[in-house]
PDB file of N, CA and C in Angstrom:
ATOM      1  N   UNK A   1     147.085 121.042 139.451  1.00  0.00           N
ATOM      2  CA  UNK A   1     146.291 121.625 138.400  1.00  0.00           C
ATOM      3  C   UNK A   1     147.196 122.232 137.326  1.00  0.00           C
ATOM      4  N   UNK A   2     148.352 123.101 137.230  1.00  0.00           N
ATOM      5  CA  UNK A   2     149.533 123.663 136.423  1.00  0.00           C
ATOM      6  C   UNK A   2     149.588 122.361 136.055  1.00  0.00           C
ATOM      7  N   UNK A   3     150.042 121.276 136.058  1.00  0.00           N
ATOM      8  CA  UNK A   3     150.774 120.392 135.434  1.00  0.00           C
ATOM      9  C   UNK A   3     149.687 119.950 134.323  1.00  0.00           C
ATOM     10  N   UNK A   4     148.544 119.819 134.833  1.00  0.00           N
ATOM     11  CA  UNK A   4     147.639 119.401 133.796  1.00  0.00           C
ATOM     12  C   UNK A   4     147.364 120.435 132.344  1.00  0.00           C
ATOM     13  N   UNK A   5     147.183 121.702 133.330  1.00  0.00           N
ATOM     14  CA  UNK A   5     147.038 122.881 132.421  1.00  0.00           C
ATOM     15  C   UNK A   5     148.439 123.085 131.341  1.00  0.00           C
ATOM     16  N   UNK A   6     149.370 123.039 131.808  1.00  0.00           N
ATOM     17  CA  UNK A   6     150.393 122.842 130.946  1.00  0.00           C
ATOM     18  C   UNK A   6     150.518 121.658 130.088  1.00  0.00           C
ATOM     19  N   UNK A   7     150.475 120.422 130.325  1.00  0.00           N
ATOM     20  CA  UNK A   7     150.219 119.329 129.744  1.00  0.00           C
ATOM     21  C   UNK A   7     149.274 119.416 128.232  1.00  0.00           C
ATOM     22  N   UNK A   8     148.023 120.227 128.413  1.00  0.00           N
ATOM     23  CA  UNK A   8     147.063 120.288 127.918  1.00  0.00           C
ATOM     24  C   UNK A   8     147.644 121.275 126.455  1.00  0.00           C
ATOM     25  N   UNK A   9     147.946 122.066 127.070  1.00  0.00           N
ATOM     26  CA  UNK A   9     148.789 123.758 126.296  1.00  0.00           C
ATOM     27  C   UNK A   9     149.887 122.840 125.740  1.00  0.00           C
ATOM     28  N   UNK A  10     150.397 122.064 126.232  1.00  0.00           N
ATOM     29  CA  UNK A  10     151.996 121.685 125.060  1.00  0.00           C
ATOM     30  C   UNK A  10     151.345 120.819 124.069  1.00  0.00           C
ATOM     31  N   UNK A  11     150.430 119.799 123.933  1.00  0.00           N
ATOM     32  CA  UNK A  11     149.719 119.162 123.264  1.00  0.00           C
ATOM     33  C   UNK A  11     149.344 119.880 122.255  1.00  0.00           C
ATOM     34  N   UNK A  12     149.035 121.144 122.280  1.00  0.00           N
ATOM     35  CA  UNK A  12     148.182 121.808 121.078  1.00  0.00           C
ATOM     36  C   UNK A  12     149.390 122.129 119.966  1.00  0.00           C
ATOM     37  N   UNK A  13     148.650 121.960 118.762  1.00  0.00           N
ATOM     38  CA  UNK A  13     149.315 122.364 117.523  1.00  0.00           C
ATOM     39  C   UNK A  13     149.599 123.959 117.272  1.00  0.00           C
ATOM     40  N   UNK A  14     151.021 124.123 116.571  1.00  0.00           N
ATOM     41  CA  UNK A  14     151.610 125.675 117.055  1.00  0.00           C
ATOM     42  C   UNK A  14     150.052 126.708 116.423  1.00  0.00           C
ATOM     43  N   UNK A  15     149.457 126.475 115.583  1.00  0.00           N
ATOM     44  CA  UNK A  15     148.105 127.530 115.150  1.00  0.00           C
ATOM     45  C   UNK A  15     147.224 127.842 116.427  1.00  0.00           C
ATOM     46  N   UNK A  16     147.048 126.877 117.248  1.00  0.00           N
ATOM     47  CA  UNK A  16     145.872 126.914 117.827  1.00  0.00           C
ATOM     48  C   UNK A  16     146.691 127.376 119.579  1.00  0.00           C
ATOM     49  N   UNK A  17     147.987 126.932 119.682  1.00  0.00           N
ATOM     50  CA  UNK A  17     148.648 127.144 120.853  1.00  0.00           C
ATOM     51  C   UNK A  17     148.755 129.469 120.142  1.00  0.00           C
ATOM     52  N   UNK A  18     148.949 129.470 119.163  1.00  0.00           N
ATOM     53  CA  UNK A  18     148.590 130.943 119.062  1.00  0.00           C
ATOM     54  C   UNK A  18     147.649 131.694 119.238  1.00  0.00           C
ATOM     55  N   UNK A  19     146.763 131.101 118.370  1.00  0.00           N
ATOM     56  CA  UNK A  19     144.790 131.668 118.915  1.00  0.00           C
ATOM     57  C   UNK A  19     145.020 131.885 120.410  1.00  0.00           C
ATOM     58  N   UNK A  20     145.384 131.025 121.560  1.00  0.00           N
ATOM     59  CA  UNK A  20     145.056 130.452 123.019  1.00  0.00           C
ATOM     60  C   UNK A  20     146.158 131.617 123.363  1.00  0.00           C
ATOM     61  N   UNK A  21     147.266 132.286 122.865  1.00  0.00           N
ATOM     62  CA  UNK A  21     148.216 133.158 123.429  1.00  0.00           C
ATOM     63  C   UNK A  21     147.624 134.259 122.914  1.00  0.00           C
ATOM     64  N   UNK A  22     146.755 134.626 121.630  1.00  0.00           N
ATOM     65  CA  UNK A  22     146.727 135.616 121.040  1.00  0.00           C
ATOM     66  C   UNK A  22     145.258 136.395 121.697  1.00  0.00           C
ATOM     67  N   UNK A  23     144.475 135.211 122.396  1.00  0.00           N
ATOM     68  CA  UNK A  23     143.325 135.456 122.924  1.00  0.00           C
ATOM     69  C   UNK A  23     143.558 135.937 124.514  1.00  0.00           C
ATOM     70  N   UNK A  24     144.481 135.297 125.279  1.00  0.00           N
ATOM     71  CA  UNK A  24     144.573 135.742 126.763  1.00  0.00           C
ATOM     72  C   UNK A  24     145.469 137.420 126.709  1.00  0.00           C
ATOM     73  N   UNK A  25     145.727 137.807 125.538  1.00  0.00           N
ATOM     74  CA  UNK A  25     145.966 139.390 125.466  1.00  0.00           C
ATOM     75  C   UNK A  25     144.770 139.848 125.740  1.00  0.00           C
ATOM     76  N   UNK A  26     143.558 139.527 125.432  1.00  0.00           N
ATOM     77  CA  UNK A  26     142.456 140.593 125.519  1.00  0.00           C
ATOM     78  C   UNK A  26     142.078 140.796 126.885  1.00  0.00           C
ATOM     79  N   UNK A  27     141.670 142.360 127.039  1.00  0.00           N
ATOM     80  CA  UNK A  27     141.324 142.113 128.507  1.00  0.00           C
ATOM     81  C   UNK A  27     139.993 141.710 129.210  1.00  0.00           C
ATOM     82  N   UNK A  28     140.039 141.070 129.923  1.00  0.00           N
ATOM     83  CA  UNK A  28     138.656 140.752 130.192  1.00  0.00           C
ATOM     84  C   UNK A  28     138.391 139.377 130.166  1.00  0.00           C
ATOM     85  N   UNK A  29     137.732 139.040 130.730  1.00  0.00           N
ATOM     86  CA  UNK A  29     137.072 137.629 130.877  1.00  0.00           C
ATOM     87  C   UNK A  29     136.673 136.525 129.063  1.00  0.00           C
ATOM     88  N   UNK A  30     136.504 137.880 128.693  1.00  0.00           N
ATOM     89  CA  UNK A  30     135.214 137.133 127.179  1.00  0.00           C
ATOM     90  C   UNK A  30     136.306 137.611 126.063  1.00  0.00           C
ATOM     91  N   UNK A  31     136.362 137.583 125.345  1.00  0.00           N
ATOM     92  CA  UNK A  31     136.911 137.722 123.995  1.00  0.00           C
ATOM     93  C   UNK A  31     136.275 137.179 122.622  1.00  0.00           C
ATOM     94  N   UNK A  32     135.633 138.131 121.547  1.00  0.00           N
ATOM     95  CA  UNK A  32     134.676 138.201 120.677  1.00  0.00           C
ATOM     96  C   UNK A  32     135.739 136.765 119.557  1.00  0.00           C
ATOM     97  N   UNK A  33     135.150 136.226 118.758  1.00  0.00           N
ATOM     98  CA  UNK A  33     135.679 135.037 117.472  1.00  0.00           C
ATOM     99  C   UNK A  33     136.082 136.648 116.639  1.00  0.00           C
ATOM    100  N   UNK A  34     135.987 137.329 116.597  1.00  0.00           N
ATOM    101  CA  UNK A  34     135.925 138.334 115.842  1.00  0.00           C
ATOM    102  C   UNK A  34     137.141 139.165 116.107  1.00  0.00           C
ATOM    103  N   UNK A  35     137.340 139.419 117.680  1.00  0.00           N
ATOM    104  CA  UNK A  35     138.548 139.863 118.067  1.00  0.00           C
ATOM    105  C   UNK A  35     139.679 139.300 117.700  1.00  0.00           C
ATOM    106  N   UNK A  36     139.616 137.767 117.987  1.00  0.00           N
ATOM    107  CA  UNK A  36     140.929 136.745 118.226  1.00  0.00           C
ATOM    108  C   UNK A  36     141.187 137.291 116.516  1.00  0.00           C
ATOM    109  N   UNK A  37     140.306 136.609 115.957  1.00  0.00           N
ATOM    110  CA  UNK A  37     140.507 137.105 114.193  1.00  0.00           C
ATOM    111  C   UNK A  37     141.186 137.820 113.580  1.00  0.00           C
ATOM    112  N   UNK A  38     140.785 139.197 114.335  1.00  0.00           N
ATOM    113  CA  UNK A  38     141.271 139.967 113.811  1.00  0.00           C
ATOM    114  C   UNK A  38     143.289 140.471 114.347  1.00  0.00           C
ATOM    115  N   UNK A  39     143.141 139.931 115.834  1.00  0.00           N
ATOM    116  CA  UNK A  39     144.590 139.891 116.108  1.00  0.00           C
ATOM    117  C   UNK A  39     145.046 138.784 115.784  1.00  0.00           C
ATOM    118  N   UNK A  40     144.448 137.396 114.824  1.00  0.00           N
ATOM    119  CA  UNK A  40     145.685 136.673 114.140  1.00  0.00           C
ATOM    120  C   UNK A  40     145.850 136.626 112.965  1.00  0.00           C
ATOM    121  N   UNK A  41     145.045 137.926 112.047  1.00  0.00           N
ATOM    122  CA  UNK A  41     144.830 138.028 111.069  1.00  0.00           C
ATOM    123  C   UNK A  41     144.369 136.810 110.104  1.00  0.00           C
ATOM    124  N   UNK A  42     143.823 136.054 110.906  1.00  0.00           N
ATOM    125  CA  UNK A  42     143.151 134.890 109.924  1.00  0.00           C
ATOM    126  C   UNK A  42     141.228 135.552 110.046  1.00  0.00           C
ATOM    127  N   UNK A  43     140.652 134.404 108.977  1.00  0.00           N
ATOM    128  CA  UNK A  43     139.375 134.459 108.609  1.00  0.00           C
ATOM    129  C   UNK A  43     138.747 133.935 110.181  1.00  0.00           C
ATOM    130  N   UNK A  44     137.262 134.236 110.800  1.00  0.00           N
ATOM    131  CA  UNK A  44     136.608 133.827 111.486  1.00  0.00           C
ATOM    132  C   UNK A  44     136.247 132.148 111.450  1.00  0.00           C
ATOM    133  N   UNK A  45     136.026 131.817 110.632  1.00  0.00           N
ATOM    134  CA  UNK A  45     136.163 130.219 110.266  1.00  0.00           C
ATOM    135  C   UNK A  45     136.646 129.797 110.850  1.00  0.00           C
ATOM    136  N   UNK A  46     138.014 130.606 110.193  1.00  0.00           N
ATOM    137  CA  UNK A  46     139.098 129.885 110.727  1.00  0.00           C
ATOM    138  C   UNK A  46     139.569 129.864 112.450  1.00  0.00           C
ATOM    139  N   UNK A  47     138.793 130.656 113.036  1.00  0.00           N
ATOM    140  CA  UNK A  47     139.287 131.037 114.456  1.00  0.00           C
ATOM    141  C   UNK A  47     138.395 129.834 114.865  1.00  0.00           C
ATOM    142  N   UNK A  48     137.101 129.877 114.505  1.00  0.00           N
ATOM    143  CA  UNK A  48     136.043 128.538 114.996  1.00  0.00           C
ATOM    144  C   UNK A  48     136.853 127.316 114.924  1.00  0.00           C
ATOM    145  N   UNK A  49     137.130 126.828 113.925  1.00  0.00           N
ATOM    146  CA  UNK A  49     137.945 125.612 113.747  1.00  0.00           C
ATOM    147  C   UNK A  49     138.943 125.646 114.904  1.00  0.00           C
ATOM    148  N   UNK A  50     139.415 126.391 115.103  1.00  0.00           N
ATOM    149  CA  UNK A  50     141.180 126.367 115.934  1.00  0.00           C
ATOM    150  C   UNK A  50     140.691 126.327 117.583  1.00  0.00           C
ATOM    151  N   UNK A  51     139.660 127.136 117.814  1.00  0.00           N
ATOM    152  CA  UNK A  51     138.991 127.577 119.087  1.00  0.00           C
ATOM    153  C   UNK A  51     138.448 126.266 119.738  1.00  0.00           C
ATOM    154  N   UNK A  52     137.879 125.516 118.004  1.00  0.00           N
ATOM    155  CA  UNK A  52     137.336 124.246 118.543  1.00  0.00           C
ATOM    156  C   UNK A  52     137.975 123.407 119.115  1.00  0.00           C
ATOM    157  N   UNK A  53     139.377 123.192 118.271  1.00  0.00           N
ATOM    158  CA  UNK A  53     140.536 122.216 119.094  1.00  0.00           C
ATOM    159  C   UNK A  53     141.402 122.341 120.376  1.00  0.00           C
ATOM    160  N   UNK A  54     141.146 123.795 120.996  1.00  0.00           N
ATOM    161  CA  UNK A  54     141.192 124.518 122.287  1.00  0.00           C
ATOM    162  C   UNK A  54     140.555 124.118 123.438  1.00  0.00           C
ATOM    163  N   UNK A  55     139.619 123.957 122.301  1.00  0.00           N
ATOM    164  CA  UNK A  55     137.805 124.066 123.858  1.00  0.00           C
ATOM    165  C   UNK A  55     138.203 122.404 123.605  1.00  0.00           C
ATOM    166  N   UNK A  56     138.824 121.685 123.125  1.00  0.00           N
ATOM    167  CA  UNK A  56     138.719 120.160 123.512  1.00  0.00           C
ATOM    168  C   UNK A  56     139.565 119.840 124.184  1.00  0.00           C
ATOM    169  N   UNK A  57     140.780 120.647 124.177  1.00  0.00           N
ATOM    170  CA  UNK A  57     141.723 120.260 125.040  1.00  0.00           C
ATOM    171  C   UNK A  57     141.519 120.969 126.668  1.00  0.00           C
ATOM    172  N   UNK A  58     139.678 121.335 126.882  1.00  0.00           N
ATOM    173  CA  UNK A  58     139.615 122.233 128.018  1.00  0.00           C
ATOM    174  C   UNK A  58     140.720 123.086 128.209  1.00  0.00           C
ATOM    175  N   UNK A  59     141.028 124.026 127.940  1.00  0.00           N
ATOM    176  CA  UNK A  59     141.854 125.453 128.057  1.00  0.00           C
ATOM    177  C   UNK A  59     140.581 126.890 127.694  1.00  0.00           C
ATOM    178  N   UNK A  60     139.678 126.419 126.763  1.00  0.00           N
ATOM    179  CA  UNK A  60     138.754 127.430 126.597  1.00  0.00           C
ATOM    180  C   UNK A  60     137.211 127.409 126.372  1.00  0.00           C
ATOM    181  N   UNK A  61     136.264 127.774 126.542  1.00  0.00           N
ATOM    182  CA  UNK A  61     135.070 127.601 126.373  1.00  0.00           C
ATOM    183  C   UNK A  61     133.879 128.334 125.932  1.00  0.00           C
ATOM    184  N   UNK A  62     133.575 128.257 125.244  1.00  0.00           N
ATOM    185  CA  UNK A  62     132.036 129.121 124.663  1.00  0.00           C
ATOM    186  C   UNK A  62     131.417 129.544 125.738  1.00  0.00           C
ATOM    187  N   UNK A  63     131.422 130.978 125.484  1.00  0.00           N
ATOM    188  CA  UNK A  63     130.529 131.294 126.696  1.00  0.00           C
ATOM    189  C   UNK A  63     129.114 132.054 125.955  1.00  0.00           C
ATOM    190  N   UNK A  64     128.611 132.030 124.509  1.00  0.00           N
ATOM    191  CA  UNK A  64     128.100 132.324 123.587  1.00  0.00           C
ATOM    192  C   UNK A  64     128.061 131.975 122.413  1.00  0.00           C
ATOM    193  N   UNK A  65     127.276 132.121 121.459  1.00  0.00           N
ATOM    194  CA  UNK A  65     127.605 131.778 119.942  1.00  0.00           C
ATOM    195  C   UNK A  65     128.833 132.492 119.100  1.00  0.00           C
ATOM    196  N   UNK A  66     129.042 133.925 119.499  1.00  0.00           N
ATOM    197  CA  UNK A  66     130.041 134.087 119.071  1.00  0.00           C
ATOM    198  C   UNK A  66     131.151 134.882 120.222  1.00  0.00           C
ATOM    199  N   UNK A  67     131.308 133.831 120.875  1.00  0.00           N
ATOM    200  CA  UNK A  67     132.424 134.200 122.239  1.00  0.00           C
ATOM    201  C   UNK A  67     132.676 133.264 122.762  1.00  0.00           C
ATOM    202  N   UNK A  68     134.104 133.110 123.038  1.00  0.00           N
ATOM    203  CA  UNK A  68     135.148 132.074 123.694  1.00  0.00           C
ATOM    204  C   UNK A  68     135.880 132.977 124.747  1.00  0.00           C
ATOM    205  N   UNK A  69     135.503 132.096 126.105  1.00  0.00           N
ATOM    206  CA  UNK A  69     136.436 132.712 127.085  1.00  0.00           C
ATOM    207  C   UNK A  69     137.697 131.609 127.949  1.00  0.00           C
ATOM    208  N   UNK A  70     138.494 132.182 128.123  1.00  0.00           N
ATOM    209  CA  UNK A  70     139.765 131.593 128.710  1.00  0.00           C
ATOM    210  C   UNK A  70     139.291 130.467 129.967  1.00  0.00           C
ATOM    211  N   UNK A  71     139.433 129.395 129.794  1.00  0.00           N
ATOM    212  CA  UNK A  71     138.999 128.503 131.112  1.00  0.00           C
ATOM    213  C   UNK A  71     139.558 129.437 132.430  1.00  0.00           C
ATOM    214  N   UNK A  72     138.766 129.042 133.797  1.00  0.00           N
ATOM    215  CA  UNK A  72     138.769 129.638 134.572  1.00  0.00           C
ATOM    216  C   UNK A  72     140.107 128.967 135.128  1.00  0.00           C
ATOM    217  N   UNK A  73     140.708 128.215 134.490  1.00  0.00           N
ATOM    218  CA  UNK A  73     142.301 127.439 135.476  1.00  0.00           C
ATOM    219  C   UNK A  73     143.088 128.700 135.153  1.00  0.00           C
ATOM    220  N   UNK A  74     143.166 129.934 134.458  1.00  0.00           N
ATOM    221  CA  UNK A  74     143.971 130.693 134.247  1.00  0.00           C
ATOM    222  C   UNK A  74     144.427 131.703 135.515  1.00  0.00           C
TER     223      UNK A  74
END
């Protein structure tokens, strides 16, 4: 399972491999589009867009309309 999970994580482009580092700081299971945002100092948009190319590479998943939580391989 690591090999895949890593596999998955080196694939991502350096913006979105940040969102995915900047988001497993928060504590807790859930983490708000609003939070990540605001700790990568980009626009919310912009976290949707990046979050989106995350949640495709399964590493993260909507667990709400406005909440992305860390896949459970963590």
């Amino acid at each position: 399972m690591r090999v895949a999970f890593d596999a998955s994580y080196r694939r991502l482009p350096a913006k979105q491999a940040r969102l995915f580092l900047l988001a497993a700081l928060h504590p807790g299971t859930f983490v708000s589009v609003e939070a990540v945002a605001a700790m990568a100092g980009v626009s919310e948009v912009d976290v949707r867009r990046r979050i989106d190319e995350v949640r495709r590479a399964h590493l993260m998943q909507f667990a709400a309309v406005n909440d992305a939580t860390a896949s459970t391989i963590w």
